[in-house]
Protein backbone atom coordinates (compact mmCIF):
# COMPACT_ATOMS: atom_id res chain seq x y z
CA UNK A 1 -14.49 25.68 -39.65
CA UNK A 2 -10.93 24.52 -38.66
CA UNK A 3 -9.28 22.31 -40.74
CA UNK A 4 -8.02 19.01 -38.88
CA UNK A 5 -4.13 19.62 -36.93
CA UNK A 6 -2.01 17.75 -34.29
CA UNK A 7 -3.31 18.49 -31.09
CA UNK A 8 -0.18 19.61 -28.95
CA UNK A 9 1.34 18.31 -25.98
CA UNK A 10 -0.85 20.73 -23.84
CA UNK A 11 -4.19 19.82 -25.68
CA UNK A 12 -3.79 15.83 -25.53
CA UNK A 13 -3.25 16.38 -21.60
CA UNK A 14 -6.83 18.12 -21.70
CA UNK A 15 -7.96 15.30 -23.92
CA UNK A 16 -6.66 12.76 -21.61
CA UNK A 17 -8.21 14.40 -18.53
CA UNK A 18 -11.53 14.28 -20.14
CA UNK A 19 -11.67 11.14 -20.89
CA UNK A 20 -10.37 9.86 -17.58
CA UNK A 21 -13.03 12.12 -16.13
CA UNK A 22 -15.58 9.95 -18.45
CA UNK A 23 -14.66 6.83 -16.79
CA UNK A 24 -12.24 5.86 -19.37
CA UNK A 25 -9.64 3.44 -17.87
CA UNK A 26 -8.49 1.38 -21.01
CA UNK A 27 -7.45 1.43 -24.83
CA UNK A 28 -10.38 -0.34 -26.50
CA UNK A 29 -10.31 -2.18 -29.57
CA UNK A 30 -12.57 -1.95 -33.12
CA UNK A 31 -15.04 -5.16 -31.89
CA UNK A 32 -16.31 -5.30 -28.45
CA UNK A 33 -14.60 -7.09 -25.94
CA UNK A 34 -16.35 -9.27 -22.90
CA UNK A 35 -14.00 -8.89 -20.13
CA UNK A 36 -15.83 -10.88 -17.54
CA UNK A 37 -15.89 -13.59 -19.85
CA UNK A 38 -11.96 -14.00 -20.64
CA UNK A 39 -10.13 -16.56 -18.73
CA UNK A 40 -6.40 -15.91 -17.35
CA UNK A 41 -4.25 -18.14 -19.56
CA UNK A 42 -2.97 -21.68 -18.32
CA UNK A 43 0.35 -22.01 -17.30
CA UNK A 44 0.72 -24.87 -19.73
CA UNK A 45 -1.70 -26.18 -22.89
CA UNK A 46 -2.21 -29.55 -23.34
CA UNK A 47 -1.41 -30.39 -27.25
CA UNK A 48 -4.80 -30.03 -29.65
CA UNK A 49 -6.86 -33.35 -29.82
CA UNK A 50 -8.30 -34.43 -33.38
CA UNK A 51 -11.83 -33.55 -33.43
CA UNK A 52 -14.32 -36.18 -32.66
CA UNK A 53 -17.72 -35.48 -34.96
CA UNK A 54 -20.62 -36.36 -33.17
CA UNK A 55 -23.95 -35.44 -34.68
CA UNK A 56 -26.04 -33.13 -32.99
CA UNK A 57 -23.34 -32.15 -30.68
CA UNK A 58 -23.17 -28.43 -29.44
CA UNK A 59 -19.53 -26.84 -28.63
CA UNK A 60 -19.94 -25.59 -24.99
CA UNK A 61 -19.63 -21.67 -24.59
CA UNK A 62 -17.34 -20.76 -22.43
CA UNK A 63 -18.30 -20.19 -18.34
CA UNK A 64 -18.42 -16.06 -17.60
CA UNK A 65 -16.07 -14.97 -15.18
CA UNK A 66 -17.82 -13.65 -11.74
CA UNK A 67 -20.89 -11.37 -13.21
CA UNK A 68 -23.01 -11.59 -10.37
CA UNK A 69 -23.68 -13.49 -6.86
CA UNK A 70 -26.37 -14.74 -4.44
CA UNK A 71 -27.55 -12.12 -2.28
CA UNK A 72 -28.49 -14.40 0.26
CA UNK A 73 -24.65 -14.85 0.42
CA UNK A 74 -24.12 -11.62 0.98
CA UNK A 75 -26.57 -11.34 3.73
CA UNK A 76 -25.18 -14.25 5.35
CA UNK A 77 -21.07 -13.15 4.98
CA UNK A 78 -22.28 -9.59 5.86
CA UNK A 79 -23.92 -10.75 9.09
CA UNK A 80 -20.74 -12.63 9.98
CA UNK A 81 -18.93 -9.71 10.78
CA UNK A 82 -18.61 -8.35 14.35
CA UNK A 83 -16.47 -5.41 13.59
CA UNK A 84 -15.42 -2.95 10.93
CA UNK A 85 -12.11 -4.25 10.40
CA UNK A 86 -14.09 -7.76 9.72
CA UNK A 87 -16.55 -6.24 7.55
CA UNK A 88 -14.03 -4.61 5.31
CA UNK A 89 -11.89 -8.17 5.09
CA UNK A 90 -15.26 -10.02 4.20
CA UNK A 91 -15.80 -7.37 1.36
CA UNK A 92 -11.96 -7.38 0.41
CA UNK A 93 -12.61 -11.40 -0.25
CA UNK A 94 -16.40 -11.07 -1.70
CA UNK A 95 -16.80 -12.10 -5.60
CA UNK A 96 -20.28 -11.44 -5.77
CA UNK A 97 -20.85 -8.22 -7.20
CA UNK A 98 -19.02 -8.13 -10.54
CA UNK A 99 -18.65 -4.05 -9.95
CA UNK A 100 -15.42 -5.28 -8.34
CA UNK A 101 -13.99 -6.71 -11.06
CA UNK A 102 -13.83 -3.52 -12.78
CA UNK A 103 -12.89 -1.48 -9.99
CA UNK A 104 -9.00 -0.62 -8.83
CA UNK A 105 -9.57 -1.33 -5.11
CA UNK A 106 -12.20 -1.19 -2.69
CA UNK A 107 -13.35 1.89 -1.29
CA UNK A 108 -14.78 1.38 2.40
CA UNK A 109 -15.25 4.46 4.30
CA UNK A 110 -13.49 7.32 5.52
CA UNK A 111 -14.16 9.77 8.71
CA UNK A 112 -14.25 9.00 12.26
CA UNK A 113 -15.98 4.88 12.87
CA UNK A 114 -16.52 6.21 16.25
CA UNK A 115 -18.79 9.55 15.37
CA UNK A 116 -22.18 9.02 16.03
CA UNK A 117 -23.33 11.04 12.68
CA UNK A 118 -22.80 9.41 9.00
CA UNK A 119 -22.91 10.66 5.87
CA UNK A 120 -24.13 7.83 2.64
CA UNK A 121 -23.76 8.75 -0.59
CA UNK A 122 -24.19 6.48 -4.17
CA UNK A 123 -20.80 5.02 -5.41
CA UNK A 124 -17.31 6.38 -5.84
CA UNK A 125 -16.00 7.68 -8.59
CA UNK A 126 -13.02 7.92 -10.70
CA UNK A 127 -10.80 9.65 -7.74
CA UNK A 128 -12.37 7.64 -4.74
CA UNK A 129 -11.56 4.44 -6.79
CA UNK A 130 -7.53 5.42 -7.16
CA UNK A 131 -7.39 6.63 -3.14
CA UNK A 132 -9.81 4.09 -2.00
CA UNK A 133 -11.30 6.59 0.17
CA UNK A 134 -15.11 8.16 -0.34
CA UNK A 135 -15.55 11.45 -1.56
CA UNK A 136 -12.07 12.78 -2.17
CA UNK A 137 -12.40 14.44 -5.52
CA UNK A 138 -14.34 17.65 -6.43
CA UNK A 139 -17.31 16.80 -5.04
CA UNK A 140 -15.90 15.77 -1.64
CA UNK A 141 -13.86 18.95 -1.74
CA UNK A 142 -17.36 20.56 -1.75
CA UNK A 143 -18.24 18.30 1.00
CA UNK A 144 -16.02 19.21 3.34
CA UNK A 145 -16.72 22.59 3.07
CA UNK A 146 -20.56 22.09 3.52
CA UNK A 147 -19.58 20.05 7.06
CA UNK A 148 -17.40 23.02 8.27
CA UNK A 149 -20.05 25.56 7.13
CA UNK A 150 -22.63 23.62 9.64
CA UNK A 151 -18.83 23.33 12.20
CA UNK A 152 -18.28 19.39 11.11
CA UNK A 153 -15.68 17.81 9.59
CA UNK A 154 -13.89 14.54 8.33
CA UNK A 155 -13.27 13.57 12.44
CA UNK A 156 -16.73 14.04 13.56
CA UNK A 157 -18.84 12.48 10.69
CA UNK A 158 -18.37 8.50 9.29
CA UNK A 159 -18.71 8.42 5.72
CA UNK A 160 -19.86 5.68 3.43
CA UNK A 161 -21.24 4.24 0.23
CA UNK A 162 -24.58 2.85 -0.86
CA UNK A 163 -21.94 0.46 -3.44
CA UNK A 164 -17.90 0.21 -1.98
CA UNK A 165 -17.00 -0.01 -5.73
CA UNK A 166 -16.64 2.19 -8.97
CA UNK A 167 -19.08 1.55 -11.38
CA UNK A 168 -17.79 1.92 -14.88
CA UNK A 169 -17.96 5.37 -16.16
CA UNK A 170 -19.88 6.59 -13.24
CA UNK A 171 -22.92 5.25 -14.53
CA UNK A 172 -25.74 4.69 -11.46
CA UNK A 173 -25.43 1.13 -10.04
CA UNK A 174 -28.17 -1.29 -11.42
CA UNK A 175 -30.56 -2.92 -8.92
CA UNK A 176 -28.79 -6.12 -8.94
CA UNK A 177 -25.65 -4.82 -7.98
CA UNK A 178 -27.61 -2.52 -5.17
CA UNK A 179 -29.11 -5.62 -3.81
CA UNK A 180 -25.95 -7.42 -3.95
CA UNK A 181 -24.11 -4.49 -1.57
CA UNK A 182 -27.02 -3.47 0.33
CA UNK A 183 -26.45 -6.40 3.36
CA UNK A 184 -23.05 -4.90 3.78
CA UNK A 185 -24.24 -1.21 3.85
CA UNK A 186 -27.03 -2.52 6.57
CA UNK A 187 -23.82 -4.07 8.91
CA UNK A 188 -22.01 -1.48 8.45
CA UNK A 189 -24.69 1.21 9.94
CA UNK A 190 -25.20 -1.65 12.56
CA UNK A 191 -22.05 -1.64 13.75
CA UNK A 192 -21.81 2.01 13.73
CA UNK A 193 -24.90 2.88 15.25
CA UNK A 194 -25.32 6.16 14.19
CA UNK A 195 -27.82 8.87 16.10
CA UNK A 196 -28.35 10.82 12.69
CA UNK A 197 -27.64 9.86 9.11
CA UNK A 198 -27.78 12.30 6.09
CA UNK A 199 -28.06 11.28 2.78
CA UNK A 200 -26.27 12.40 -0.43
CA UNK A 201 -27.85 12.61 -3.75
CA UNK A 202 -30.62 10.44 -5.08
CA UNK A 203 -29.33 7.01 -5.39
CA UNK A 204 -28.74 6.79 -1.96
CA UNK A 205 -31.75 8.26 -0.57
CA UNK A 206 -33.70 6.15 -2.23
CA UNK A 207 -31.78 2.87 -0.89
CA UNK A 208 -32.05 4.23 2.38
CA UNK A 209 -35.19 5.65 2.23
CA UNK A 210 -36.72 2.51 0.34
CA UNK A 211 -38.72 5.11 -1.64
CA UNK A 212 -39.08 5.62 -5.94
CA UNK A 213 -39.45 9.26 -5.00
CA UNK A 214 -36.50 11.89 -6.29
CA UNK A 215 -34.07 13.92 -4.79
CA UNK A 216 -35.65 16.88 -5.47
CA UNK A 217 -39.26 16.30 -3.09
CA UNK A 218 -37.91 14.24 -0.57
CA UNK A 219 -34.92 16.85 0.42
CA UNK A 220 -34.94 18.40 3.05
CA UNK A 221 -37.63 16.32 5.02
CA UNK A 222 -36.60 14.11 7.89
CA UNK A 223 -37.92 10.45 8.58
CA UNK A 224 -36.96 7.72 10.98
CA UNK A 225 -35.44 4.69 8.52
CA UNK A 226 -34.44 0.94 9.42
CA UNK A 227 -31.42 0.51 7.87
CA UNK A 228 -30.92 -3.15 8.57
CA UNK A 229 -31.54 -4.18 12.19
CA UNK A 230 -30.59 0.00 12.82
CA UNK A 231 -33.47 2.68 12.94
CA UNK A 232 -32.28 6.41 13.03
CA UNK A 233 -33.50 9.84 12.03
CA UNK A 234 -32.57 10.32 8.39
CA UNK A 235 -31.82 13.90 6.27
CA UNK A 236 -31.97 13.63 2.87
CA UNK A 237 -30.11 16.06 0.93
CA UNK A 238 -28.51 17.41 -2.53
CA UNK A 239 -25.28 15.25 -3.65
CA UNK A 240 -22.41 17.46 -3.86
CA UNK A 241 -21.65 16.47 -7.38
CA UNK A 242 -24.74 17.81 -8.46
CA UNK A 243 -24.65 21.32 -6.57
CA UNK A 244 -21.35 21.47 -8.93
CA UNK A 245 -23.12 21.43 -12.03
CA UNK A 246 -26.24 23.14 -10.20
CA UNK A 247 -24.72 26.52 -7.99
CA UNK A 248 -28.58 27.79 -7.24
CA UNK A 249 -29.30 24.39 -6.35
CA UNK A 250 -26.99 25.43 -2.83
CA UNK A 251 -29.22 27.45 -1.61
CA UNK A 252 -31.98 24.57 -1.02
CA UNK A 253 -28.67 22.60 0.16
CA UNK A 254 -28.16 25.32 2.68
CA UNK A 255 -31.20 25.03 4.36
CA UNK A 256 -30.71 20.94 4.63
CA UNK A 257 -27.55 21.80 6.63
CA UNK A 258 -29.15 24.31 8.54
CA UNK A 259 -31.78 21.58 9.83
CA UNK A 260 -29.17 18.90 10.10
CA UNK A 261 -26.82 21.03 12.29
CA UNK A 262 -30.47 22.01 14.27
CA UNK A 263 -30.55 18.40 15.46
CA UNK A 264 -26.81 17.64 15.62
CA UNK A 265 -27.25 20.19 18.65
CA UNK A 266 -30.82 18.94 20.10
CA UNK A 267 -28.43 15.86 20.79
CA UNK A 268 -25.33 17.22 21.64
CA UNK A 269 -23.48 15.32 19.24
CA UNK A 270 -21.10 17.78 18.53
């Protein structure tokens, strides 16, 4: 075995790389640190007080920052929007879902608003949250080449999220913050009003598909699904990301697109 050196300039690059790849965005300390419940610090401090014993008195903890919201709320706000351009300002101002508050910006959609075919997949990840645009890193490279394999691209397909924000590390959003997003997904298919709608990966199929079922036996079959007030023919398929780390998984991918581009022709939508 190697005995312990200084990594050099080249390896702490690769080191750094991985763990940005990890979902790694800050130096961390020995304890554990709550960021949600940290306060920004007043402008100006009032001068201490002498303590005032009172028996059986309990010291207040101190109030959490935004960790989670109503998702009647988020029905309601979502449902106020009558266009994109609104929808993305009501999510720009919406506290709710404390995903945000870890996130670097918002990440909407990308693609043509006008195409009549959309693509959904989970969540961004770490290069979606710096460009604020889905599927932009190595799995969206893969993407694009899947849409011009079946003769789509980025101006003929409308691409979106199941969840508009990063969660930390990648990790699979949790049910509350799925509920939380879902009444914004819903308007934002409304407004779209897509004729066909493929679906990315597991996550997502299973949000649109409102199915426990995996990836792997509901690929490949389609099914008409009400996504909010919306109902359209629905394709679920492989998420790029994991064709990456599975190449002979493509070949079941393949014959997704194959069907997919089938009925992108039956309705001359491209």
């Amino acid at each position: 075995m190697s005995q312990d050196r200084p990594l050099n300039n080249a390896e702490l690059l690769s080191v750094l790389d991985w763990y940005r790849a990890a979902g790694v965005d800050m130096a961390v300390v020995d304890e554990p640190v709550d960021r949600f419940a940290q306060k920004p610090p007043a402008a100006a401090t009032l001068p201490p007080r002498a303590a005032q014993p009172s028996q059986g008195a309990v010291s207040p903890s101190p109030a959490p920052g935004p960790i989670g919201g109503d998702p009647s709320e988020a029905r309601q706000l979502a449902a106020s929007a009558q266009s994109l351009d609104a929808l993305r300002n009501v999510l720009e101002r919406y506290d709710g879902c404390g995903l945000k508050f870890r996130a670097t910006q918002l990440v909407f959609a990308d693609g043509n608003p006008e195409a009549k075919i959309m693509l959904i997949g989970e969540a961004p990840g770490a290069e979606e949250d710096r460009q604020g645009k889905p599927f932009v890193g190595r799995s969206g490279q893969l993407l694009d080449r899947m849409l011009a394999a079946i003769g789509l691209d980025r101006t003929s397909v409308y691409i979106v999220n199941t969840v508009p924000w990063r969660p930390p590390g990648n990790r699979t959003p949790t049910p509350e913050e799925m509920e939380l997003c879902l009444p914004f997904l819903n308007r934002q298919v409304e407004l779209v009003a897509p004729k066909l709608v493929m679906t990315l990966g597991g996550p997502a199929m299973q949000t649109v598909f409102k199915t426990t079922s995996g990836i792997i036996k509901m690929r490949g079959k389609w099914q008409d699904v009400a996504i909010g007030n919306h109902t359209v023919p629905a394709l679920p398929t492989l998420h790029p990301a994991y064709l990456l780390r599975n190449p002979p998984a493509k070949q079941q991918a393949w014959r997704d697109l194959l069907s997919f581009r089938q009925r992108v022709d039956e309705l001359g939508l491209a």
